[in-house]
Protein backbone atom coordinates (compact mmCIF):
# COMPACT_ATOMS: atom_id res chain seq x y z
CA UNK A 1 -10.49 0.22 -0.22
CA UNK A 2 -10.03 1.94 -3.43
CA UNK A 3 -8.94 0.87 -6.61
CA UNK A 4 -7.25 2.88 -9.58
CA UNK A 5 -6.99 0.88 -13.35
CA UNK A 6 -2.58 1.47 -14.40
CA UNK A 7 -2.44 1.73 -17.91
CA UNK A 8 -2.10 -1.51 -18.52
CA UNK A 9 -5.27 -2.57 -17.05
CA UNK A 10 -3.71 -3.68 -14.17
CA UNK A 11 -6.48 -2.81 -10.68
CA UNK A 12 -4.56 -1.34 -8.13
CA UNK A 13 -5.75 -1.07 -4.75
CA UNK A 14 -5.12 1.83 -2.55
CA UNK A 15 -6.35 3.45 0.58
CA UNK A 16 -7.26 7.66 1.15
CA UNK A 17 -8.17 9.22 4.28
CA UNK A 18 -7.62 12.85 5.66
CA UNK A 19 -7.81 16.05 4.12
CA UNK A 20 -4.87 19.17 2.54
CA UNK A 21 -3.14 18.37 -0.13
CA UNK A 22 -2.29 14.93 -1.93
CA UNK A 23 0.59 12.69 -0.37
CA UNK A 24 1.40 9.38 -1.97
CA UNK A 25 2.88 6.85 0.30
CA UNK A 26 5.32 4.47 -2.05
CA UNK A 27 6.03 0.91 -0.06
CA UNK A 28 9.87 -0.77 -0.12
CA UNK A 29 9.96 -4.98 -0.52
CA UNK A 30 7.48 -7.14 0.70
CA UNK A 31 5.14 -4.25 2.14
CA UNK A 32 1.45 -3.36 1.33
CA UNK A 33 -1.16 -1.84 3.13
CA UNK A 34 -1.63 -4.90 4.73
CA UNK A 35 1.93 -5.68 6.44
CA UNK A 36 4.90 -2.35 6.24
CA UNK A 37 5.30 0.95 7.95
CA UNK A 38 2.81 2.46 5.87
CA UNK A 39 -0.40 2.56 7.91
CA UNK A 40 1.19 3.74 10.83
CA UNK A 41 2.80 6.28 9.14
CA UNK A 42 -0.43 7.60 6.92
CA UNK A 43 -2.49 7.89 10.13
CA UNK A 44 0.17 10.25 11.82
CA UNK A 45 0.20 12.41 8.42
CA UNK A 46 -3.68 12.71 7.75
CA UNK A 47 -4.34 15.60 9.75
CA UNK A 48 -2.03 17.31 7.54
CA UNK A 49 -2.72 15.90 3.76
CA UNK A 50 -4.90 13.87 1.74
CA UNK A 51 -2.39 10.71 2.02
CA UNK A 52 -3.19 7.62 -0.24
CA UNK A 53 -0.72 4.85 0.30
CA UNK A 54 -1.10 1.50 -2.11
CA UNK A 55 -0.54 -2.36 -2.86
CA UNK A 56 2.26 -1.89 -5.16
CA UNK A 57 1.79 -4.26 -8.30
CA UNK A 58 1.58 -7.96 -7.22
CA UNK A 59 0.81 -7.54 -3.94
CA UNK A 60 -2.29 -7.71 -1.33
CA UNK A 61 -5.50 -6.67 -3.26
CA UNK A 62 -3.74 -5.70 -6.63
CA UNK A 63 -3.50 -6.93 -9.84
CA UNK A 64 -0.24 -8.28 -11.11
CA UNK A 65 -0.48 -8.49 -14.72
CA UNK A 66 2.38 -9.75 -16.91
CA UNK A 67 5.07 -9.33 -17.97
CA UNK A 68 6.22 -7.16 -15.72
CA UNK A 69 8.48 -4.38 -16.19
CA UNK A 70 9.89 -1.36 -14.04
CA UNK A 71 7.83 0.95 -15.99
CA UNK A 72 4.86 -0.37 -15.12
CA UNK A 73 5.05 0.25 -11.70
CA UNK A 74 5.88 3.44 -12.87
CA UNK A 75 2.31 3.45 -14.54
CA UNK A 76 1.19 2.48 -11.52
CA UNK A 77 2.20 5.39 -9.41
CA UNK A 78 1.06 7.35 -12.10
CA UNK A 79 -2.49 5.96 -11.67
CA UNK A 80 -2.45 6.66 -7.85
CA UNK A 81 -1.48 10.17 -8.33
CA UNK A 82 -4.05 10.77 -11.22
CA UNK A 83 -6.40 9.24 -8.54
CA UNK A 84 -4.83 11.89 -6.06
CA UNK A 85 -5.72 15.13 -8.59
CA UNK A 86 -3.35 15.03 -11.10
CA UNK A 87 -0.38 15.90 -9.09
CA UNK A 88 0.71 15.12 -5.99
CA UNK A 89 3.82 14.81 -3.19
CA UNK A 90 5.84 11.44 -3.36
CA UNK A 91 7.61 10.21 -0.26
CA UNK A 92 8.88 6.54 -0.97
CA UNK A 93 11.07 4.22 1.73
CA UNK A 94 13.65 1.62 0.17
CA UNK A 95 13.45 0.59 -2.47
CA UNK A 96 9.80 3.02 -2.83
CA UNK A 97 12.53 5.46 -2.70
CA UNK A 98 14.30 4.25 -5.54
CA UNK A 99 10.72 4.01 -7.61
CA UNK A 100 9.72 6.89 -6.38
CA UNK A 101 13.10 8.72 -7.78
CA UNK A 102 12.96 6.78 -10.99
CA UNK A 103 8.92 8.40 -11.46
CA UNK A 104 10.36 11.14 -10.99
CA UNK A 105 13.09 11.06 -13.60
CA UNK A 106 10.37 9.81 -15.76
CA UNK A 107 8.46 13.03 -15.54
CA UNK A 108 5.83 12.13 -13.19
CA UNK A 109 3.93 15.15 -11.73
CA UNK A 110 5.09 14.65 -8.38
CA UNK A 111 5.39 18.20 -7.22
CA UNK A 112 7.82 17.69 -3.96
CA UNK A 113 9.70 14.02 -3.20
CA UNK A 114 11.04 12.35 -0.27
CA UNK A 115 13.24 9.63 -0.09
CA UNK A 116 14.25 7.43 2.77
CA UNK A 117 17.09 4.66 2.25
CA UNK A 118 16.90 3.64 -1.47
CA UNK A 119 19.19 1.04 -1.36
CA UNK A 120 21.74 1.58 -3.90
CA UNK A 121 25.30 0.35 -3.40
CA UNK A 122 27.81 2.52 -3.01
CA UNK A 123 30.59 0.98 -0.97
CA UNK A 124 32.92 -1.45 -2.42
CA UNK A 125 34.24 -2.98 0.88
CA UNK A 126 30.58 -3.16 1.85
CA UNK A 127 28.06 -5.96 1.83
CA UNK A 128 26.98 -6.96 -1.96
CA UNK A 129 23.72 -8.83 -3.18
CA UNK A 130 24.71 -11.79 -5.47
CA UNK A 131 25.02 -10.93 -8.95
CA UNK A 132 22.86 -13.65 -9.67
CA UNK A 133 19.76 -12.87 -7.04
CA UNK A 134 17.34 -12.07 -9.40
CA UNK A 135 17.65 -15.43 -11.21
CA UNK A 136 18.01 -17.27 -7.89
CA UNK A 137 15.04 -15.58 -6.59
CA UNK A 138 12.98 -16.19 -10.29
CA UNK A 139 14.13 -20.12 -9.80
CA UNK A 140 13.15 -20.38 -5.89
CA UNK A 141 9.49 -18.74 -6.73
CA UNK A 142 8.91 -20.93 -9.82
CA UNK A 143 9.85 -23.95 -8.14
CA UNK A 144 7.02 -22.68 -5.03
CA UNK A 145 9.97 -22.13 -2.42
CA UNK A 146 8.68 -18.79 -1.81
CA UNK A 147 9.82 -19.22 1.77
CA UNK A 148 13.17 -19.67 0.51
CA UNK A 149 13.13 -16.70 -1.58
CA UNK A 150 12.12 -14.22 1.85
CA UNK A 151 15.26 -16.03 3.70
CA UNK A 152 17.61 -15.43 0.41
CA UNK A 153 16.61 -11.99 0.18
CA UNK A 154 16.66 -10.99 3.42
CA UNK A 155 19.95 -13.17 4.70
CA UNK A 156 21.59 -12.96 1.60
CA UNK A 157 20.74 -9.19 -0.33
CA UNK A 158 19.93 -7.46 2.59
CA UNK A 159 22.07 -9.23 5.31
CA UNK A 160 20.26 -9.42 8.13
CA UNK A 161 21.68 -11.71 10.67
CA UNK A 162 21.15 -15.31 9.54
CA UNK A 163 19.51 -16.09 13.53
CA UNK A 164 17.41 -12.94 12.99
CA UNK A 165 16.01 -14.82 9.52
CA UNK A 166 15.77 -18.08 11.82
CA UNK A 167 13.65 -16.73 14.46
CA UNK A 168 11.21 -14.54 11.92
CA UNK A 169 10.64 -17.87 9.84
CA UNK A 170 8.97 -18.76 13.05
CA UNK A 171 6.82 -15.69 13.67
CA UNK A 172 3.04 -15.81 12.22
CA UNK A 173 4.37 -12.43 9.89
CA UNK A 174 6.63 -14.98 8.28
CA UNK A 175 3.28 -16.46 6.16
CA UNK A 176 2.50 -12.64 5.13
CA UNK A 177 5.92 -12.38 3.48
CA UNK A 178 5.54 -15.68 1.85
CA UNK A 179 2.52 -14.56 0.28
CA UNK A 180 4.08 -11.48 -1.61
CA UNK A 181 7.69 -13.76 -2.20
CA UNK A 182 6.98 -13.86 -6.16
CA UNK A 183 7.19 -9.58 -6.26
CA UNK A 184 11.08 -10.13 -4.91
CA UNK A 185 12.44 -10.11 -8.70
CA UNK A 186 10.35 -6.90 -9.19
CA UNK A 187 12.50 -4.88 -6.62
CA UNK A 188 15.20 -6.05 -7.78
CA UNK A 189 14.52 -5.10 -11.19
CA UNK A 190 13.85 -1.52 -10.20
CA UNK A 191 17.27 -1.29 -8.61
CA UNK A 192 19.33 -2.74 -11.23
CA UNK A 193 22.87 -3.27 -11.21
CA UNK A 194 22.14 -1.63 -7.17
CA UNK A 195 24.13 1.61 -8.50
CA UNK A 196 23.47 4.98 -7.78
CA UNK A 197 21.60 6.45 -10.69
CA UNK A 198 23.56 9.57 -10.82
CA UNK A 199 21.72 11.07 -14.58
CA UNK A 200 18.06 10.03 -12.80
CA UNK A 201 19.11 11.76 -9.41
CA UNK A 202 20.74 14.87 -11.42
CA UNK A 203 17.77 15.24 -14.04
CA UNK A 204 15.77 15.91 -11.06
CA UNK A 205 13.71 19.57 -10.94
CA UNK A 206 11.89 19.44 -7.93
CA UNK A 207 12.34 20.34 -4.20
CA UNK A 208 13.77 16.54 -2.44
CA UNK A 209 14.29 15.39 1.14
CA UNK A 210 16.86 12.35 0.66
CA UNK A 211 16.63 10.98 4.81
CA UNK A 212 18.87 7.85 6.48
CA UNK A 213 19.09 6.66 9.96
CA UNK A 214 22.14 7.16 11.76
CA UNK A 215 22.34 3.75 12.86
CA UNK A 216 21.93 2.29 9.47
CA UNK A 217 24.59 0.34 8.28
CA UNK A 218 27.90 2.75 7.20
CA UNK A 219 27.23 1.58 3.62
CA UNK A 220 23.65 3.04 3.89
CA UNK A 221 24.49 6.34 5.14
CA UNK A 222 27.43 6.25 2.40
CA UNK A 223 24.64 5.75 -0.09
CA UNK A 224 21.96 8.20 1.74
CA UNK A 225 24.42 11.06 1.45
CA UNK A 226 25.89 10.37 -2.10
CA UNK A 227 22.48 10.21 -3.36
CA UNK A 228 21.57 13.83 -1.86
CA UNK A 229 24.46 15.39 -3.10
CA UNK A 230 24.02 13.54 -6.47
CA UNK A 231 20.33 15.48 -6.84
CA UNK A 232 20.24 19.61 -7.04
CA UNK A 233 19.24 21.59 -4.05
CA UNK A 234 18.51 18.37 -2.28
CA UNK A 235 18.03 18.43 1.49
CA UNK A 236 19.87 15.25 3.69
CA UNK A 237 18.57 14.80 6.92
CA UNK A 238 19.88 11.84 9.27
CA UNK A 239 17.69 10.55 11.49
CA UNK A 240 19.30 10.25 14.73
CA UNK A 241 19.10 6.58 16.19
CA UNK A 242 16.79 5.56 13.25
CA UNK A 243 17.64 2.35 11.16
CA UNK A 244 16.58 1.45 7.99
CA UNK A 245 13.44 0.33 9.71
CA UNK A 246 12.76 4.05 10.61
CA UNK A 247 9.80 4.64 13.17
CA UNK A 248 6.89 6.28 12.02
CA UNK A 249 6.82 8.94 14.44
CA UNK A 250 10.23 10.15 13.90
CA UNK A 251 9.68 10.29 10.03
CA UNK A 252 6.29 11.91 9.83
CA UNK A 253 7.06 15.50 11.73
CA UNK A 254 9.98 15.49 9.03
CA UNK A 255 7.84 14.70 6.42
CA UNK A 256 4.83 17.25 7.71
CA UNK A 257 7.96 19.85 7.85
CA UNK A 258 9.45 19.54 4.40
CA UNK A 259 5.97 19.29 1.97
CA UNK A 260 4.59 22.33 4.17
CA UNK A 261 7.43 24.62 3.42
């Protein structure tokens, strides 16, 4: 393990291995380098680039200092791609994608960007988080239902099956979630309202790879493709038979084919 210092002062802890260029990994809700696709997906790209992939702020082995705000995690990525040399690729998942996009807007030095399913809502006869989650999920942490708070979010923002939910609070993962419950709100405040950021996706100046899975939910394609068309000289790829859980394997040869060109 690694750790980088965010301008705050906040540690963050972060992993390197292989060699080429630098490729930051950038994890969606309730990942870290200790539960998420992230690992898996790192050791399939290391023969091709120096990848570092991190515990986003609150989670695992980093610091979580208050009060938190999106831009810190902004600062944060920052501090993994000063770590990285200064400049670096970006390829985020969920809503990594949408802090990965937002970096960029912010003038990061992220020299190519890839974005898999950033959440935003799109599609008004589609499924809607509660306009209240972040509150409800704030409430269910402070009061130590963090359990709770990974069944809300999950059942209720990202509607998954309610039986799915049922059977996974069962499963020995279920703990690991638990344990990174109270960094919930902090998605959530990167996303916002949910809305596509149409003036961060068209400020945009550098080469981006906006992917989806074909059987994501209609909504999330709706939202893949709006968002690449919303960025200039964006690239859309659809992952065919991928959800929003995309397999490693089929997103690193896309990945290895779009920061090589």
């Amino acid at each position: 393990m690694n750790t980088v210092i965010s301008k705050d002062g906040t540690p963050i802890a972060y992993n390197k291995a292989g060699s080429g260029e630098s490729l930051v990994l950038v994890d969606g809700a309730l990942c870290s380098r200790a539960l998420g696709p992230m690992p898996a997906l790192a050791k399939l790209l290391e023969p091709h680039f120096t990848v570092f992939y991190y515990d986003r702020r609150g989670r695992n082995e980093s610091g979580d200092t208050k009060p938190y705000a999106p831009e810190r995690e902004i600062e944060d990525l920052k501090a993994v791609i000063d770590a990285a040399g200064g400049s670096a690729f970006v390829a985020g998942i969920s809503s990594g994608a949408a802090l990965s996009l937002a970096g960029t807007a912010a003038g990061l030095p992220i020299r190519k960007l890839a974005l898999y399913e950033a959440p935003f809502d799109v599609d008004p006869s589609g499924h809607h988080a509660p306009i209240d989650a972040a509150g409800r999920l704030k409430k269910m942490i402070a009061e130590d239902r963090r359990g709770d708070a990974v069944k809300f979010f999950l059942r209720d923002m990202v509607n998954v099956p309610a039986i799915v939910v049922f059977i996974m609070g069962l499963t020995p993962i279920f703990k690991k979630l638990k344990a990174v419950a109270h960094t919930l709100p902090y998605d959530v405040a990167i996303l916002g309202d949910f809305s596509l950021p149409k003036q961060k996706a068209a400020s945009l100046k550098v080469p981006t790879l906006v992917g989806g899975g074909t059987k994501s939910p209609v909504s999330m394609q709706q939202s893949v493709k709006l968002l690449a068309k919303a960025i200039p000289g964006a690239e859309l790829k659809m992952f065919e038979g991928q959800t929003h859980n995309i397999s490693a394997k089929a997103l690193a040869p896309a990945l290895v084919d779009f920061f090589k060109k």
